[in-house]
C-alpha atoms as a PDB file:
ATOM      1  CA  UNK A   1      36.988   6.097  36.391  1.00  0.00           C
ATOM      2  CA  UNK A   2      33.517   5.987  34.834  1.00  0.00           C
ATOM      3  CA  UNK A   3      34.843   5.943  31.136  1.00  0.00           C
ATOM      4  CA  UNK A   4      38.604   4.449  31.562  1.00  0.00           C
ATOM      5  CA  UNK A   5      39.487   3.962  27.999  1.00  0.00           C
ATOM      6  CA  UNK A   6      37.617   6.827  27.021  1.00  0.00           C
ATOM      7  CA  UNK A   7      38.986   8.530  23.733  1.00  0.00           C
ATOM      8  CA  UNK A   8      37.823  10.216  21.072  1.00  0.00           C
ATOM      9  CA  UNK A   9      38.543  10.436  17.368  1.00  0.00           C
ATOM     10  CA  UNK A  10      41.087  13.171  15.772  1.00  0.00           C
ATOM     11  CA  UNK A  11      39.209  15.581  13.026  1.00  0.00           C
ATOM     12  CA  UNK A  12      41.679  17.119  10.593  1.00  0.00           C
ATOM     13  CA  UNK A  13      39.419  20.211   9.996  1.00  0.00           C
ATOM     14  CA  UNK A  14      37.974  21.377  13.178  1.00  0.00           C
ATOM     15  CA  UNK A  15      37.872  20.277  16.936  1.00  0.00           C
ATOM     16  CA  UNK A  16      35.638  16.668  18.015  1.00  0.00           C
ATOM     17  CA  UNK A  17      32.953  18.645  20.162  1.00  0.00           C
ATOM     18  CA  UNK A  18      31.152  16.900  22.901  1.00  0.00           C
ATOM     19  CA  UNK A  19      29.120  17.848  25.443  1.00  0.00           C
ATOM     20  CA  UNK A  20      27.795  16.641  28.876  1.00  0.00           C
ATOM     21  CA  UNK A  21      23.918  17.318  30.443  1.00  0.00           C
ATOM     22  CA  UNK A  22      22.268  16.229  33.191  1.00  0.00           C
ATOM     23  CA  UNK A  23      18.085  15.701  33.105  1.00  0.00           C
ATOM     24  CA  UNK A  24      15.188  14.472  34.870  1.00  0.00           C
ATOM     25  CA  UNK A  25      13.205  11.333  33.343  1.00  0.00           C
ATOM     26  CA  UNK A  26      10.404  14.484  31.846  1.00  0.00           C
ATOM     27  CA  UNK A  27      13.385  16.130  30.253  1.00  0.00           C
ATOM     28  CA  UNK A  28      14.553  19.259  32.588  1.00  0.00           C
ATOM     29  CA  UNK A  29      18.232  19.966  32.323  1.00  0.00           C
ATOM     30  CA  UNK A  30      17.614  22.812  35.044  1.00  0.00           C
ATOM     31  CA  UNK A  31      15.194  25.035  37.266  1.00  0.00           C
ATOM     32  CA  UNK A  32      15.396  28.256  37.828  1.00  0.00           C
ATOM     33  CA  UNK A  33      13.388  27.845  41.375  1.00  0.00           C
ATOM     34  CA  UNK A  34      15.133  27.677  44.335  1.00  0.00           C
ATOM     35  CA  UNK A  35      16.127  23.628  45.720  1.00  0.00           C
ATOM     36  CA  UNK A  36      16.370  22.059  42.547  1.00  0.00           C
ATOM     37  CA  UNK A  37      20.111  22.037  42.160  1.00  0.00           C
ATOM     38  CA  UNK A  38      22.190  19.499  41.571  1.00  0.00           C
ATOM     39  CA  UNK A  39      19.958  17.585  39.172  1.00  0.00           C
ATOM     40  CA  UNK A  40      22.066  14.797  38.991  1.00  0.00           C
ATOM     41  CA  UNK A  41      23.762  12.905  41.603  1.00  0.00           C
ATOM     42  CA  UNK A  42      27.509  12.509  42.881  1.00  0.00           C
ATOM     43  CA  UNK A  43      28.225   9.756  40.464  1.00  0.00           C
ATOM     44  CA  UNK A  44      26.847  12.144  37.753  1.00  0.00           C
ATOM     45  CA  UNK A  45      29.347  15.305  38.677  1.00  0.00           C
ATOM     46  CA  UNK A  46      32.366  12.744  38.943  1.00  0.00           C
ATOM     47  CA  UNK A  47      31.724  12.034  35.311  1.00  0.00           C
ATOM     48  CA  UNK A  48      31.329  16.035  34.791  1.00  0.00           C
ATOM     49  CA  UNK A  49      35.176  16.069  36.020  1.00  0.00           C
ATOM     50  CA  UNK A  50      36.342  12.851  34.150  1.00  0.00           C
ATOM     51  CA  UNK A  51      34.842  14.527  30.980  1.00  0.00           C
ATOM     52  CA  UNK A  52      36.639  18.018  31.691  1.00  0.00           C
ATOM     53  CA  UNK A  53      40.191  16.510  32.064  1.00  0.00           C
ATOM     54  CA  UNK A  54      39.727  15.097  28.390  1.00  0.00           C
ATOM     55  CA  UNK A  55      38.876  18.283  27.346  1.00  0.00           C
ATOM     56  CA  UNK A  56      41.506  20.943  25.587  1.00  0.00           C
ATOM     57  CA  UNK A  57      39.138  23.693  26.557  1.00  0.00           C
ATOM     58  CA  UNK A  58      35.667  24.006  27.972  1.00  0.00           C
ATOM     59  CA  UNK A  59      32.776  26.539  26.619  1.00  0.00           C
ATOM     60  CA  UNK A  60      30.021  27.981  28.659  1.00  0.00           C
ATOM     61  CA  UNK A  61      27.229  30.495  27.858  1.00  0.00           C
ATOM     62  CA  UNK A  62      26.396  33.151  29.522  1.00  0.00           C
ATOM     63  CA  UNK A  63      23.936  31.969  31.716  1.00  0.00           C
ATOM     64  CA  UNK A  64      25.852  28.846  32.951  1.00  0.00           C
ATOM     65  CA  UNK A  65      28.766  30.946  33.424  1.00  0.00           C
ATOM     66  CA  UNK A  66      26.822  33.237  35.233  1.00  0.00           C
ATOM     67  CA  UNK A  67      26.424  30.798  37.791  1.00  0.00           C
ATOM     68  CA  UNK A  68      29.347  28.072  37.579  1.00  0.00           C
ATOM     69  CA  UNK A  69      31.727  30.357  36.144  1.00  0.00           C
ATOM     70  CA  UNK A  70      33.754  31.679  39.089  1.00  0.00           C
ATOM     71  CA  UNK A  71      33.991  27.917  40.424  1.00  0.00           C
ATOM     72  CA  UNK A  72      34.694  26.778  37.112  1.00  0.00           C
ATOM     73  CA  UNK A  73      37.745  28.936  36.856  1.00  0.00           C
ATOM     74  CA  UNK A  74      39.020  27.442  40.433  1.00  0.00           C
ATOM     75  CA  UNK A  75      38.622  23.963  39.195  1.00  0.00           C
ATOM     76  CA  UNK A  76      39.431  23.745  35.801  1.00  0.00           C
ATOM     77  CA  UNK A  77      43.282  24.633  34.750  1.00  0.00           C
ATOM     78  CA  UNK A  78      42.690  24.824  31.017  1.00  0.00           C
ATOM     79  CA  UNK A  79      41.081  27.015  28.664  1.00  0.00           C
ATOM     80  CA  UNK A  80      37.477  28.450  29.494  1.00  0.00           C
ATOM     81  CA  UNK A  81      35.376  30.323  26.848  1.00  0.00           C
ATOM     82  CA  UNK A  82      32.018  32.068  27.337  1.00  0.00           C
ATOM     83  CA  UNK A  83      29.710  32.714  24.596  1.00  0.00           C
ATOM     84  CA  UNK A  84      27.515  35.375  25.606  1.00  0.00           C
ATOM     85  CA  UNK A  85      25.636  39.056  24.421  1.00  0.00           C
ATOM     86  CA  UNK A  86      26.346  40.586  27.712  1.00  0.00           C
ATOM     87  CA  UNK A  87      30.615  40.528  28.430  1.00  0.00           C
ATOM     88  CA  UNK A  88      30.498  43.572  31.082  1.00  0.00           C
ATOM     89  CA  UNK A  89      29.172  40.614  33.582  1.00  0.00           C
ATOM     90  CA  UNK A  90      31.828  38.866  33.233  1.00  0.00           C
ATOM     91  CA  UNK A  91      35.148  42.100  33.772  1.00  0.00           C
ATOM     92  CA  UNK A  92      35.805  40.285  37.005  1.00  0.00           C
ATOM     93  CA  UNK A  93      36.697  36.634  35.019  1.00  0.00           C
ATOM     94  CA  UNK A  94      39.937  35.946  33.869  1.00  0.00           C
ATOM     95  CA  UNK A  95      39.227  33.853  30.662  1.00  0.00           C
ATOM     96  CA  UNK A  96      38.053  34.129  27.098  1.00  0.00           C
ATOM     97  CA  UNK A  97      35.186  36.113  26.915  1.00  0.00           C
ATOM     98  CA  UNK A  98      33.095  35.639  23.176  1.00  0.00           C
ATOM     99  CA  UNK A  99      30.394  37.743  22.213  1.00  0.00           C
ATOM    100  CA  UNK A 100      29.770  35.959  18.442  1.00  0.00           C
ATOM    101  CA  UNK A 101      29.061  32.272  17.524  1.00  0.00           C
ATOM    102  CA  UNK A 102      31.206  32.650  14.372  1.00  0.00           C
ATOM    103  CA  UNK A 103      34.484  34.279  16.681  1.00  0.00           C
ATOM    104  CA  UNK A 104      33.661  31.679  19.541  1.00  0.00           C
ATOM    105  CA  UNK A 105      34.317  28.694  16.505  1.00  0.00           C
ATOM    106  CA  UNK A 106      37.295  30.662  15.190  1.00  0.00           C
ATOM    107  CA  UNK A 107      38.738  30.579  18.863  1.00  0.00           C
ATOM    108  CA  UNK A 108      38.615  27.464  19.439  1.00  0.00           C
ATOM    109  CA  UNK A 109      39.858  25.915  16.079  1.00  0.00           C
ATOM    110  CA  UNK A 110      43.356  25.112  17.201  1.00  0.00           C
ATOM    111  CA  UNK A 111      41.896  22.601  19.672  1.00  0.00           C
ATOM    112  CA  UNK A 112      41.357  18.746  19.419  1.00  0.00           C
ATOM    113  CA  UNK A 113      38.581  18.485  21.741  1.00  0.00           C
ATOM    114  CA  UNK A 114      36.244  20.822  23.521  1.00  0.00           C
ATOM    115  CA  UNK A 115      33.707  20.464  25.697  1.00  0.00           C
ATOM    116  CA  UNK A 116      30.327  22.127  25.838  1.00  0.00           C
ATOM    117  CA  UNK A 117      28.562  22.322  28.840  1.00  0.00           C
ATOM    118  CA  UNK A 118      25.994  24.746  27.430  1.00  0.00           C
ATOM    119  CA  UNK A 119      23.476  25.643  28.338  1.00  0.00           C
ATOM    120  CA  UNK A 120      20.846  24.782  26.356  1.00  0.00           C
ATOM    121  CA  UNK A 121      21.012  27.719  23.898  1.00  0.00           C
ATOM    122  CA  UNK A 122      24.313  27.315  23.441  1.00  0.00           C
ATOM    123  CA  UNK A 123      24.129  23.385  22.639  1.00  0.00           C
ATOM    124  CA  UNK A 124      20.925  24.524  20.401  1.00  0.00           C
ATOM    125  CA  UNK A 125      23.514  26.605  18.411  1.00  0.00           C
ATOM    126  CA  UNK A 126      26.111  23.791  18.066  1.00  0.00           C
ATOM    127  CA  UNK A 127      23.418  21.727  16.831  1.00  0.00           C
ATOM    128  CA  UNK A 128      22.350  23.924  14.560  1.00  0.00           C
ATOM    129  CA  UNK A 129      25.272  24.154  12.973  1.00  0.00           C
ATOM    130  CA  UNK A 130      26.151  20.300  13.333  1.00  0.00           C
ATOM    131  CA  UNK A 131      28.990  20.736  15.551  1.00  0.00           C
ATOM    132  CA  UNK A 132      27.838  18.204  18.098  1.00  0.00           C
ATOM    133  CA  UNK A 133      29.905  14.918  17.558  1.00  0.00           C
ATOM    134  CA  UNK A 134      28.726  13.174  20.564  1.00  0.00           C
ATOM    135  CA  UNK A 135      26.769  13.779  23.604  1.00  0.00           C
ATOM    136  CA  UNK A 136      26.756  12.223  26.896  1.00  0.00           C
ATOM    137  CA  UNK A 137      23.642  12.553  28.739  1.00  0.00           C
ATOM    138  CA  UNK A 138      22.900  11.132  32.566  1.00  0.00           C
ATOM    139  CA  UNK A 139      18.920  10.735  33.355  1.00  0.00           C
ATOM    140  CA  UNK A 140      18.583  11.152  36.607  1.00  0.00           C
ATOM    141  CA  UNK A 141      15.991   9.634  38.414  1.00  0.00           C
ATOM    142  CA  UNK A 142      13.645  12.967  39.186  1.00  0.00           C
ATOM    143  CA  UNK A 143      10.067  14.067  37.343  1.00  0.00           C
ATOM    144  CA  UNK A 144       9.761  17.857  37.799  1.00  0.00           C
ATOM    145  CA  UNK A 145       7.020  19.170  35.604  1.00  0.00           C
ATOM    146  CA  UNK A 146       7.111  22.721  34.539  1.00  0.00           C
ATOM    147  CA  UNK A 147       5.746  26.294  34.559  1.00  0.00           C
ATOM    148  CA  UNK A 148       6.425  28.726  32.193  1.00  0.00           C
ATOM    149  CA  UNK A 149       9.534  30.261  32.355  1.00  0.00           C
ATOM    150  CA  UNK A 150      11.002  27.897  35.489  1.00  0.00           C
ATOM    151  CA  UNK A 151      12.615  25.078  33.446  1.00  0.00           C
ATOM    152  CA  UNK A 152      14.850  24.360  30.543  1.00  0.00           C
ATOM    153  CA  UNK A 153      15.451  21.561  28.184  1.00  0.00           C
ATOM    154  CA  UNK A 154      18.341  19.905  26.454  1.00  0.00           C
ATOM    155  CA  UNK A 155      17.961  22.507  23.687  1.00  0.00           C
ATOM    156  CA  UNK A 156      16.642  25.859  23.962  1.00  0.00           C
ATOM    157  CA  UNK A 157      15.501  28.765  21.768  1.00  0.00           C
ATOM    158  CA  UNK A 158      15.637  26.752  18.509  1.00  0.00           C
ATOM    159  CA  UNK A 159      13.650  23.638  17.241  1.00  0.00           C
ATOM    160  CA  UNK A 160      15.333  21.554  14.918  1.00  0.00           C
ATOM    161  CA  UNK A 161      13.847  19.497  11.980  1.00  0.00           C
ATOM    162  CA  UNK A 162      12.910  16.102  13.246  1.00  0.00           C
ATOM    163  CA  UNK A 163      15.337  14.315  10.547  1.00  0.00           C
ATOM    164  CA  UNK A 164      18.414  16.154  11.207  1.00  0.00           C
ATOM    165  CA  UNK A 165      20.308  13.925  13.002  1.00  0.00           C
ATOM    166  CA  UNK A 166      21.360  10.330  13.225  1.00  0.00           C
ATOM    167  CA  UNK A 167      22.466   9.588  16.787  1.00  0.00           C
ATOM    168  CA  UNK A 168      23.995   5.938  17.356  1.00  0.00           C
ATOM    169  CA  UNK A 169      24.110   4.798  21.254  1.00  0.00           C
ATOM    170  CA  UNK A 170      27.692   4.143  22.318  1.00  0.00           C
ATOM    171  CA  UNK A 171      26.791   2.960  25.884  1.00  0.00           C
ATOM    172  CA  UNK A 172      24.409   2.880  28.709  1.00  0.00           C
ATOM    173  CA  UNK A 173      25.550   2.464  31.948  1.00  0.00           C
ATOM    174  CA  UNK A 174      23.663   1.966  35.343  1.00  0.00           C
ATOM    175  CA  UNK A 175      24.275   2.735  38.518  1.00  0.00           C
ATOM    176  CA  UNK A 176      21.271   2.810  41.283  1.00  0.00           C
ATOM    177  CA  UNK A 177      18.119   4.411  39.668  1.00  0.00           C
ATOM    178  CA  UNK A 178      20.704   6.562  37.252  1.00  0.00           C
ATOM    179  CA  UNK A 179      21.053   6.475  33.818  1.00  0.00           C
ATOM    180  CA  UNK A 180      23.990   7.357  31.743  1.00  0.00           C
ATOM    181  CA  UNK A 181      23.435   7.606  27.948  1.00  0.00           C
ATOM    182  CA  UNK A 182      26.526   8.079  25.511  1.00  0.00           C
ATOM    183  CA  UNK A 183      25.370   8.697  21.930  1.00  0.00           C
ATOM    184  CA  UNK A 184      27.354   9.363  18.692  1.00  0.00           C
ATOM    185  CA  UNK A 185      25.596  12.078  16.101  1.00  0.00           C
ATOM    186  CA  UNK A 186      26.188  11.998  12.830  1.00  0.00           C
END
């Protein structure tokens, strides 16, 4: 195990929210061209799965669960949520299916920890809201560059004051050329 004694604290009032990303050294968390997928490397989706089973429930948006979210239903026994505007694409998934921020946190308040996977508008609207308690982020050893339209970043579709956050590094690990980051916001 990557993380062995990996726990996190208990919140009386609403779930500890985490989430996990993947991106290049110039900041891409994905591409939408063909051959750029997986980011990261094996080591990197091990710690994917090691951060699911600590989960209560995972959350997707629409556009990750457009593309993940039939495999994620084969692989992941617990509760899945999708956040998205667009629910008819999803009739043929068996799992939660959340059209509203505001529902999508009502849903999941019963739970002690939940993972977000994103995408990057979803994780902008958990930050927005300062939902975020800690993030673990791998930099993988990659420079991609962009064009418009073709890549994403961490957060998408909202920029957030420069002040708003106090993250405190937890841990860096190494392995090869790969980073991996675990930071605490507050």
């Amino acid at each position: 195990m990557f993380y062995p004694n990996l726990k996190f604290p208990h919140l009386k009032n609403r779930p500890y929210f985490y989430t996990n990303f993947v991106q290049t050294i110039d900041g891409k968390t994905a591409v939408s061209e063909p051959g750029y997928w997986p980011i990261g490397s094996k080591t990197d989706y091990k710690i994917l799965l090691e951060l699911r089973e600590k989960a209560d429930c995972l959350v997707h948006g629409g556009e990750l669960a457009r593309q993940f979210g039939e495999i994620t239903l084969k692989n992941f026994k617990k509760p899945y949520f999708i956040l998205t505007k667009h629910p008819k694409d999803f009739k043929n998934l068996n799992t939660h299916i959340i059209t509203d921020f505001k529902n999508l946190i009502k849903e999941l308040k019963d739970y002690k920890y939940v993972l977000v996977e994103g995408g990057p508008t979803l994780l902008g609207s958990f930050m927005e809201k300062r939902l975020i308690d800690e993030i673990f982020l791998t930099i993988a050893p990659k420079i991609i560059g962009s064009r418009p339209n073709s890549t994403k970043t961490l957060i998408e579709g909202i920029l957030l004051p420069p002040d708003k956050f106090k993250l405190k590094l937890i841990s860096v690990k190494k392995i090869k050329d790969e980073l991996f980051l675990r930071y605490r916001v507050s």
